[in-house]
Protein backbone atom coordinates (compact mmCIF):
# COMPACT_ATOMS: atom_id res chain seq x y z
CA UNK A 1 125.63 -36.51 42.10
CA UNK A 2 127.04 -39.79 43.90
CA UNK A 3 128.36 -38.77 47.87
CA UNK A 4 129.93 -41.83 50.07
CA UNK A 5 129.41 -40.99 53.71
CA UNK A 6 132.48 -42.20 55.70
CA UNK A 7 133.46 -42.86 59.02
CA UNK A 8 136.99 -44.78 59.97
CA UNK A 9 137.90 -46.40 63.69
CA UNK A 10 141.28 -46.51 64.57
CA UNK A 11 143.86 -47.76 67.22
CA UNK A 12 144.47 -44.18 68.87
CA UNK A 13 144.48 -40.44 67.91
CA UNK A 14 147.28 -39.61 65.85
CA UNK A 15 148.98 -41.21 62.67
CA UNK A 16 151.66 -39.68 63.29
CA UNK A 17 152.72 -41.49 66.20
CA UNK A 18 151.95 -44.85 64.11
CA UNK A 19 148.78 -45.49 64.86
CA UNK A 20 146.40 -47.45 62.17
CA UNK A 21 143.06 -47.40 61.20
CA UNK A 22 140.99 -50.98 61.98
CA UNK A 23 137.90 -50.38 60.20
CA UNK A 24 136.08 -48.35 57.42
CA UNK A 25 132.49 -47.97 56.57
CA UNK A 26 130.77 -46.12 53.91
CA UNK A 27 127.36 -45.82 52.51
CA UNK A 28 126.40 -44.03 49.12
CA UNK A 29 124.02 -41.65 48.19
CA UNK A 30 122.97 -40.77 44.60
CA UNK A 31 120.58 -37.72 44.05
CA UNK A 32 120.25 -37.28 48.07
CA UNK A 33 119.11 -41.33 48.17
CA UNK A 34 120.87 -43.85 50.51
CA UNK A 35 121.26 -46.91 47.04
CA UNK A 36 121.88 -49.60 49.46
CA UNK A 37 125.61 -49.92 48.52
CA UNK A 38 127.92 -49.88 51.28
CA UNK A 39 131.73 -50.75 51.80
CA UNK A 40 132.54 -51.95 55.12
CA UNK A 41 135.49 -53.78 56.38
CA UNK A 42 137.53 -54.40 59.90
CA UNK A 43 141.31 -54.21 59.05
CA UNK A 44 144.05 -55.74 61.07
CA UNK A 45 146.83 -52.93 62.55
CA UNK A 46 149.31 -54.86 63.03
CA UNK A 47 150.04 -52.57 66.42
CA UNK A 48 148.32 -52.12 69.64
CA UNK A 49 145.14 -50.43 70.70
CA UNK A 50 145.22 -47.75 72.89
CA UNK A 51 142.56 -48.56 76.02
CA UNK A 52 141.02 -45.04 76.02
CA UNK A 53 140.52 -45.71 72.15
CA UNK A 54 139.34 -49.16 72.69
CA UNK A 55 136.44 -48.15 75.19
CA UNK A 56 135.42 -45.97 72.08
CA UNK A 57 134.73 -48.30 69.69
CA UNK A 58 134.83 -51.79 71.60
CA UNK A 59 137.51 -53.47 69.06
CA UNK A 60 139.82 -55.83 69.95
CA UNK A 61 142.84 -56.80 68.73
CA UNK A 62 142.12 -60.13 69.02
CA UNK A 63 138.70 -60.12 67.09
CA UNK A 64 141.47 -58.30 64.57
CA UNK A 65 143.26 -61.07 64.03
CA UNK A 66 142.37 -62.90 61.19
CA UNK A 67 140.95 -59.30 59.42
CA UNK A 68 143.22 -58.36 56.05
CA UNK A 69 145.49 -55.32 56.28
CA UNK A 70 145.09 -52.20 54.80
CA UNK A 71 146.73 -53.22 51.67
CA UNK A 72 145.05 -55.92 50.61
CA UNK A 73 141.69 -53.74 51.07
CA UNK A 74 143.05 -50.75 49.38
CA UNK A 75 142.49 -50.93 45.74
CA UNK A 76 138.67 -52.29 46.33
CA UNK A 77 138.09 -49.57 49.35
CA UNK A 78 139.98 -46.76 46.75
CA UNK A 79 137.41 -48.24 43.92
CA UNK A 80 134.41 -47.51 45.77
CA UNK A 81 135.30 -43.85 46.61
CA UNK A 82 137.10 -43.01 42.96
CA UNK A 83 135.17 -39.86 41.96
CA UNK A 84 132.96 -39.08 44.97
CA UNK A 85 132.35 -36.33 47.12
CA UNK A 86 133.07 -37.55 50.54
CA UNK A 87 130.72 -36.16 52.94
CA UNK A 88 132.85 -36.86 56.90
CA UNK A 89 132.57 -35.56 60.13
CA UNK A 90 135.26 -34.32 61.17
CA UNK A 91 137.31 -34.86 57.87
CA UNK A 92 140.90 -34.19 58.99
CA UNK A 93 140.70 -37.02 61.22
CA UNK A 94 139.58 -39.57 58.65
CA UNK A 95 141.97 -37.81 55.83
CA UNK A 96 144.77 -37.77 57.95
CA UNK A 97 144.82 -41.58 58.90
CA UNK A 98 143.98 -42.79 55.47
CA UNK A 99 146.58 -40.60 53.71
CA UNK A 100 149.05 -42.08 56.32
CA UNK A 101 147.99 -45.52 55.50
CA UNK A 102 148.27 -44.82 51.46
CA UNK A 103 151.66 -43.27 52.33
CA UNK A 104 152.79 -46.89 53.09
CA UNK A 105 151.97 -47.78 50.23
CA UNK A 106 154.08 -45.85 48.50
CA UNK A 107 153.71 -42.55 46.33
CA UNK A 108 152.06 -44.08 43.29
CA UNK A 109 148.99 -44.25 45.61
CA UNK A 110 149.00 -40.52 46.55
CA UNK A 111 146.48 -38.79 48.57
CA UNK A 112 142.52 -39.01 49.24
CA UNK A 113 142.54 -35.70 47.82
CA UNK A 114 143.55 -37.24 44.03
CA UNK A 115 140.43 -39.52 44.30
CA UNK A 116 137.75 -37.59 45.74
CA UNK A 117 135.93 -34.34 47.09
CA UNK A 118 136.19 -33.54 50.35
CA UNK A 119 133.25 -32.23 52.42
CA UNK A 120 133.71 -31.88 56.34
CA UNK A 121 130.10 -32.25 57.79
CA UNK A 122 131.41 -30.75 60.95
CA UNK A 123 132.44 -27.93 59.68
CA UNK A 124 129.21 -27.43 58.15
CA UNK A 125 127.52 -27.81 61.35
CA UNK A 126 129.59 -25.10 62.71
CA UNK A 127 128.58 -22.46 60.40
CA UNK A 128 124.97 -23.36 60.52
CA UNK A 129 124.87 -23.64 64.22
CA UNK A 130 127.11 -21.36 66.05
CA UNK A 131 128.11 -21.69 69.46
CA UNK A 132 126.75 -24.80 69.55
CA UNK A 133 127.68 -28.06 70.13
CA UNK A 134 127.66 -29.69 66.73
CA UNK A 135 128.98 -33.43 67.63
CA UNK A 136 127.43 -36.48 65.58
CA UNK A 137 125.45 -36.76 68.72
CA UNK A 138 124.33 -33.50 69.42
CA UNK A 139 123.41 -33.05 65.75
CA UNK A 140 121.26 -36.24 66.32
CA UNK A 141 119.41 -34.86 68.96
CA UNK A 142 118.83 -31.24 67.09
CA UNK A 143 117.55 -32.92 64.21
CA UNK A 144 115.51 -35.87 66.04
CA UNK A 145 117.80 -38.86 64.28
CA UNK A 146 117.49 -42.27 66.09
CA UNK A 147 120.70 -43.14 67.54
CA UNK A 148 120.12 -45.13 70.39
CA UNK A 149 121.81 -48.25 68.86
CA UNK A 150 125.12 -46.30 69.26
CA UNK A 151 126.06 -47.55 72.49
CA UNK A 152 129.74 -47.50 71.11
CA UNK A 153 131.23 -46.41 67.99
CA UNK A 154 131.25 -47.94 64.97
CA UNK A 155 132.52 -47.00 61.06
CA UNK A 156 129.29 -48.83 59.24
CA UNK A 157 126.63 -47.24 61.86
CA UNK A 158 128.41 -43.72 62.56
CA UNK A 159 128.22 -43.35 58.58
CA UNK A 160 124.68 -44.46 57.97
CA UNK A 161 123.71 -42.15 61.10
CA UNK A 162 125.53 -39.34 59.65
CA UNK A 163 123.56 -39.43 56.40
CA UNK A 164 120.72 -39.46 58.43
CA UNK A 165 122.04 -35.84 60.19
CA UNK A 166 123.54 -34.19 56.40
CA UNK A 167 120.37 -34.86 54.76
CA UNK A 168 118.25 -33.31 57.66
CA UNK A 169 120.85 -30.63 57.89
CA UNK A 170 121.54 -29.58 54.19
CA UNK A 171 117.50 -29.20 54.14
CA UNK A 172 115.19 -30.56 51.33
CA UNK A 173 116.35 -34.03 51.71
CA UNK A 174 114.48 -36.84 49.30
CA UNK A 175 112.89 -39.88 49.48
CA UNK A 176 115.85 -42.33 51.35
CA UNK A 177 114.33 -45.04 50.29
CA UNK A 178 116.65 -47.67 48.43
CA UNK A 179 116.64 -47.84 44.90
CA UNK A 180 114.00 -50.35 43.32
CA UNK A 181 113.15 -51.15 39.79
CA UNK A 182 110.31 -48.49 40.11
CA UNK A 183 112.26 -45.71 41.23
CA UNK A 184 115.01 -46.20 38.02
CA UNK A 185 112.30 -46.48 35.20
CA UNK A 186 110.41 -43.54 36.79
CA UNK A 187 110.96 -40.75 34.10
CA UNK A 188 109.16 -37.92 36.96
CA UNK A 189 112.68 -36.75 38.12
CA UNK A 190 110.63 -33.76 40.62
CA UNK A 191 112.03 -34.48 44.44
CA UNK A 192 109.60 -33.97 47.25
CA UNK A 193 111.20 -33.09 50.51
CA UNK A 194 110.37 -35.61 53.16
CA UNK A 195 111.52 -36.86 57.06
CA UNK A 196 113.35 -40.10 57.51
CA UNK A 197 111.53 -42.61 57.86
CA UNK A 198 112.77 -43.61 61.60
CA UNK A 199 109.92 -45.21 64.66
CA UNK A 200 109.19 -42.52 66.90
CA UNK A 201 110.64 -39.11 65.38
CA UNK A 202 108.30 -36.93 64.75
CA UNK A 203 107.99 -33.58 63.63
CA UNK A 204 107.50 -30.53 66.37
CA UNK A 205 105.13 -27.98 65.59
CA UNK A 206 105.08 -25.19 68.02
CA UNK A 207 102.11 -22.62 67.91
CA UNK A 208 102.62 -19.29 68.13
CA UNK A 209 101.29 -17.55 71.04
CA UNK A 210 98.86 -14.13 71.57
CA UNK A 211 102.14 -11.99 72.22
CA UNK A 212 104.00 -13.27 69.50
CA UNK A 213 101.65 -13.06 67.04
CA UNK A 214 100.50 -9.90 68.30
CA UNK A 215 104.12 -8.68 68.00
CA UNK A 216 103.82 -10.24 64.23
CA UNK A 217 101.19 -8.09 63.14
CA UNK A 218 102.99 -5.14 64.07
CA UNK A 219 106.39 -6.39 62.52
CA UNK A 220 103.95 -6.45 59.47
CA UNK A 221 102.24 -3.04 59.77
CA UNK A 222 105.91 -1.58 60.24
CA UNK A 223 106.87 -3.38 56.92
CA UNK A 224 103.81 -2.61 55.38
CA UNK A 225 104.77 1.38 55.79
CA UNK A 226 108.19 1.47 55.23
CA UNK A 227 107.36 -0.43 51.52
CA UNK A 228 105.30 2.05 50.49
CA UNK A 229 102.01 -0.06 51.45
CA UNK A 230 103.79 -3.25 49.55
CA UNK A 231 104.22 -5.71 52.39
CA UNK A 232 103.88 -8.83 50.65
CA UNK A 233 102.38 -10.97 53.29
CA UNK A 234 99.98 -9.11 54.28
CA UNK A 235 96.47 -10.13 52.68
CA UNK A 236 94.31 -7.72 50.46
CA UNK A 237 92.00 -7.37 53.65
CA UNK A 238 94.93 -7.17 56.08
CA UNK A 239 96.56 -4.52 54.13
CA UNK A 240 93.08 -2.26 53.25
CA UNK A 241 92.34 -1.79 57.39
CA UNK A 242 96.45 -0.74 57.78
CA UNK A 243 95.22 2.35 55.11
């Protein structure tokens, strides 16, 4: 299973009104494992940035400059996705500026949609927390993913951070360790859920207290009559002194 992670930066907030994006950056994942390949590029817009979009992402249009345009990056950027799911955080966003940008290149390019899967992260997030806020950096902070270099946005970083959050979040993530010589001739394909790797998370564990364990043991002894004295975790002992 091979998902690219992507995250775009662009000159303002809607394609529509002609704005471009000015930089892409994905990372790939194979069998829930970060492989160390990456595509990553700045991308002249041959427009203006908007300031509010600018204080985003700290881009210039003068560190632009000498950066290739879109369509001298699109058949190698286009490559790297061909046949991927793409995992992105809010996806219409990202879809809707790059299917703008393939639009100018004419129809023979068609959509994002013709090349890959899409998966919008954020959209996960929302069904598996509610009523929460489920921003890349709120999800960072639920799930205890180091962010702190993201003083402003950027494509490369904002991707690698998000694979970070969709492994913790989809549960059972792997070994993120990049792929070495060891891992490809190791025939024991079994994958052993682990945390990232990251300096200073670690994992809470909260104890239960007298009440709430009290309250437990009488969730169970409710089960354990209803069921027809089958409660399943209750012990042998537990369940002999509920007789």
């Amino acid at each position: 299973m091979r998902q690219i992670v992507l995250d775009t930066e662009t000159t303002g907030l809607e394609p529509s009104q002609g704005h471009r994006i000015i930089e892409i950056g994905c990372v790939e994942l194979e069998q829930r494992r970060l492989t160390g390949r990456h595509f990553h590029q700045y991308i002249k817009p041959e427009r203006d940035i908007d300031v509010a979009a600018q204080e985003v992402h700290g881009i210039s249009v003068a560190f632009l400059e000498d950066k290739p345009v879109f369509s001298l990056i699109a058949d190698e950027f286009l490559a790297f996705v061909r046949g991927a799911e793409l995992l992105i955080h809010n996806a219409g966003f990202d879809i809707g500026f790059l299917d703008a940008e393939l639009a100018r290149l004419g129809p023979a390019y068609g959509q994002m949609a013709d090349y890959c899967q899409i998966t919008d992260t954020l959209q996960m997030a929302r069904r598996k927390h509610p009523g929460q806020r489920n921003s890349l950096d709120a999800l960072c902070k639920r799930y205890e993913v180091d962010n702190s270099q993201r003083e402003l946005h950027g494509a490369l970083l904002d991707a690698e951070i998000l694979a970070d959050v969709y492994l913790l979040m989809t549960g059972g993530q792997t070994d993120l360790s990049l792929g070495s010589d060891e891992q490809e001739n190791d025939t024991d394909h079994e994958q052993h859920p682990v945390r990232i790797n990251r300096e200073g998370v670690r994992l809470k564990v909260s104890k239960p207290s007298a009440q709430e364990l009290e309250a437990h043991q009488q969730l169970l002894a409710r089960i354990q009559k209803s069921s027809g004295q089958r409660c399943l975790w209750l012990s042998q002992e537990q369940q002999e002194s509920l007789a």
